[in-house]
N, C-alpha and C. Protein backbone atom coordinates (compact mmCIF):
# COMPACT_ATOMS: atom_id res chain seq x y z
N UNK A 1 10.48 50.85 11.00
CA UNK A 1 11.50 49.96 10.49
C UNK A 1 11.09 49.49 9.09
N UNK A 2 11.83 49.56 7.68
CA UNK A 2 11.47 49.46 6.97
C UNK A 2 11.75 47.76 6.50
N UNK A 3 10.64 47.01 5.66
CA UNK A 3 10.21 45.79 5.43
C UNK A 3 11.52 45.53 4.43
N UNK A 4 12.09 44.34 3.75
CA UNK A 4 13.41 43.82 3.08
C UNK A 4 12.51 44.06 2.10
N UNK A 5 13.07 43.86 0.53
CA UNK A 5 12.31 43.99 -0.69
C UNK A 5 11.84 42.37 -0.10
N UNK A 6 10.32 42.28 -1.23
CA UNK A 6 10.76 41.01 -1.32
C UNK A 6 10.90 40.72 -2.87
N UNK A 7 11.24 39.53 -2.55
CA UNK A 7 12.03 38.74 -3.74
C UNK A 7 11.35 37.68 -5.01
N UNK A 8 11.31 38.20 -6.14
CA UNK A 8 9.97 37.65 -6.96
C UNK A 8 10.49 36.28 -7.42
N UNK A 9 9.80 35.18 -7.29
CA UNK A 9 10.08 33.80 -7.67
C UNK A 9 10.36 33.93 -9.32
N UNK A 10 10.78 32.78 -9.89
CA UNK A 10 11.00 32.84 -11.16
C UNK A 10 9.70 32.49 -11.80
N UNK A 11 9.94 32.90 -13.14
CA UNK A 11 8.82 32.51 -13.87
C UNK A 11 8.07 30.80 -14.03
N UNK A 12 6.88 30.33 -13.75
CA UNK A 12 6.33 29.29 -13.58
C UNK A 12 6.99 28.26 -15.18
N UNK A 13 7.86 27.84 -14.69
CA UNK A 13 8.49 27.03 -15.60
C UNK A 13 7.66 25.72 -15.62
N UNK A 14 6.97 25.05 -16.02
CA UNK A 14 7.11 23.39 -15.90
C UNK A 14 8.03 22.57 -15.86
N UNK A 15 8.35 21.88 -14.44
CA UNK A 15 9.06 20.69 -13.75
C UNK A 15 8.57 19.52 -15.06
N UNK A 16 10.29 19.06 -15.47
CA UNK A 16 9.72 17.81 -16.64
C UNK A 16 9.46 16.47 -15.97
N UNK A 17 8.66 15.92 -15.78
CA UNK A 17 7.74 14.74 -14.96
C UNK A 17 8.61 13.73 -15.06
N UNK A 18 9.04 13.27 -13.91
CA UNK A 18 9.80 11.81 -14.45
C UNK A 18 9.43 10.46 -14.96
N UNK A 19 9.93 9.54 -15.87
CA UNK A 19 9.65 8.81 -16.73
C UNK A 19 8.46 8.04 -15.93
N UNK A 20 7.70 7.40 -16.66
CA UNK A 20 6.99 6.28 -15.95
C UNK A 20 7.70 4.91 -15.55
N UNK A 21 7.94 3.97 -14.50
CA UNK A 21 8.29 3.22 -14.66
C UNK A 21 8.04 2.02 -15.10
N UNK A 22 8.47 0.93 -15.83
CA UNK A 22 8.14 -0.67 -16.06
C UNK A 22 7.01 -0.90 -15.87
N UNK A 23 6.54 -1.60 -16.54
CA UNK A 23 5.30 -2.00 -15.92
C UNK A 23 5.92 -3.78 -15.11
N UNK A 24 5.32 -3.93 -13.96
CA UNK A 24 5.56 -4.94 -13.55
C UNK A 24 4.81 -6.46 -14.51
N UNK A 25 5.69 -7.52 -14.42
CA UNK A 25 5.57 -8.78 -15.30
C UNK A 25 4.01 -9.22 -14.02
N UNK A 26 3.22 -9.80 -15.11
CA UNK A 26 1.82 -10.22 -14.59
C UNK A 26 2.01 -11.65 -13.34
N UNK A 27 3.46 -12.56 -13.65
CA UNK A 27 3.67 -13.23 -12.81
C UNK A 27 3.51 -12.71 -10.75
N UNK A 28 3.65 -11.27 -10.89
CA UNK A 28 4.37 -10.43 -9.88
C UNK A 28 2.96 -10.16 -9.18
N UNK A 29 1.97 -10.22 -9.93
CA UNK A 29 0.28 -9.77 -9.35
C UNK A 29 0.10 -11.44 -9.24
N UNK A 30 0.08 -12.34 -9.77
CA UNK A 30 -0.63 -14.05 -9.24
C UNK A 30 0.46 -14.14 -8.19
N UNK A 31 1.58 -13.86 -8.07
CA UNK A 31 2.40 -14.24 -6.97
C UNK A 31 1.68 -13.49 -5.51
N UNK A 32 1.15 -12.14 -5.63
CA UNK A 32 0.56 -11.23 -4.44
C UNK A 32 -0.56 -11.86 -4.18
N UNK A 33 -1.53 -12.02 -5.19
CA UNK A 33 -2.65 -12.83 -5.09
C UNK A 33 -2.94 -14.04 -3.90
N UNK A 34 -1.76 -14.76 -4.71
CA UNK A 34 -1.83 -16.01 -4.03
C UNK A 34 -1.30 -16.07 -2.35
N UNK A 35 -0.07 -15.17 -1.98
CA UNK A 35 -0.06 -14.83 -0.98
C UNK A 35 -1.03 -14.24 -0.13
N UNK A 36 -1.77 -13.23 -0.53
CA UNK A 36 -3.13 -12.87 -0.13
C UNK A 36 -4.04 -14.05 0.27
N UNK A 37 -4.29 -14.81 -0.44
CA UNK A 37 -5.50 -15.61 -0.12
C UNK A 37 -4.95 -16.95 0.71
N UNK A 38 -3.98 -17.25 0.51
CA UNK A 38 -2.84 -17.63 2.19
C UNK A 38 -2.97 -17.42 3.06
N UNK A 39 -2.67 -15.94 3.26
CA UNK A 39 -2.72 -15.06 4.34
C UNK A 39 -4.45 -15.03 5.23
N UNK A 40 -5.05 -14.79 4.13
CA UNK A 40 -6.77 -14.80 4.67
C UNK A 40 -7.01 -16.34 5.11
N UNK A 41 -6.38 -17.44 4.96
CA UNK A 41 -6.95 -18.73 4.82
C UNK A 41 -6.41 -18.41 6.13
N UNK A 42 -5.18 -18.59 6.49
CA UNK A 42 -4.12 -19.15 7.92
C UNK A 42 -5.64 -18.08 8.68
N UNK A 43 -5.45 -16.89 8.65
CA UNK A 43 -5.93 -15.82 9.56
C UNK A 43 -7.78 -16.40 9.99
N UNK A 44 -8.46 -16.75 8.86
CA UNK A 44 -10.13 -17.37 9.21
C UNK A 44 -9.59 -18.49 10.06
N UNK A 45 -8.55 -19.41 9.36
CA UNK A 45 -8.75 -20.79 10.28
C UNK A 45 -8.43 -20.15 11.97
N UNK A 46 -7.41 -19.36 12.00
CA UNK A 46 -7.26 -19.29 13.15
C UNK A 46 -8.35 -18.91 13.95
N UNK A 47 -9.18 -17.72 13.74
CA UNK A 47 -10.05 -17.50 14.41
C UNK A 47 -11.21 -18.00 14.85
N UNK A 48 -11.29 -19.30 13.57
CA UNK A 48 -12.50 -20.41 14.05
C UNK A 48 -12.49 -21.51 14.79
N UNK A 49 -11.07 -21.65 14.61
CA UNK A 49 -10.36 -22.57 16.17
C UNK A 49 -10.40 -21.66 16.77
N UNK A 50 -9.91 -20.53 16.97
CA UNK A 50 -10.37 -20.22 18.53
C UNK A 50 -11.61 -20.05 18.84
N UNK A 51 -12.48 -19.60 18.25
CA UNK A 51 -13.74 -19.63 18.69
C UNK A 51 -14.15 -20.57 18.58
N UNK A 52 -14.13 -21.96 18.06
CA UNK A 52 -14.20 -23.04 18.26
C UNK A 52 -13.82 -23.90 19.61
N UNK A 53 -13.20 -23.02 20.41
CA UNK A 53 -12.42 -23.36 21.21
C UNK A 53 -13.37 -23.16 22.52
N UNK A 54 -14.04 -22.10 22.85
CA UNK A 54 -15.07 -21.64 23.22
C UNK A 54 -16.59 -22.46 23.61
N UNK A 55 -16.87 -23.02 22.40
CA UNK A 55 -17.74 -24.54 22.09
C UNK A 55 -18.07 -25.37 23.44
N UNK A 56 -18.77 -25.27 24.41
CA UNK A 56 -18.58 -26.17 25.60
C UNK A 56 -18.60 -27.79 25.24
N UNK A 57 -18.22 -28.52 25.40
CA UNK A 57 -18.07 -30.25 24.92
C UNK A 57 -18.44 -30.87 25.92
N UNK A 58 -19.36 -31.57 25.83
CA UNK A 58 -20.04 -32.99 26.79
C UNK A 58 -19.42 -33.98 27.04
């Protein structure tokens, strides 16, 4: 049974890269920041009350 031709791709053109975007306003990184270190505060306290919790009391 004979094989189909095969079929030769086109010549290696270069794909034109799409633009870079914006750079984000520096407000947009202290806003993540600060949520971040929120986030870590709520999350330690919690876990030291609970293991605080643990603590036998006289």
């Amino acid at each position: 049974m004979a094989q189909p031709p095969k079929v030769q791709p086109p010549a290696n053109t270069p794909t034109p890269a799409p633009p870079d975007p914006p750079p984000y306003p520096r407000v947009y990184a202290w806003l993540f920041q600060a949520w971040l270190v929120m986030f870590l505060f709520v999350i330690c306290g919690a876990l030291i009350f609970y293991l605080l919790s643990y603590i036998p009391r006289g």
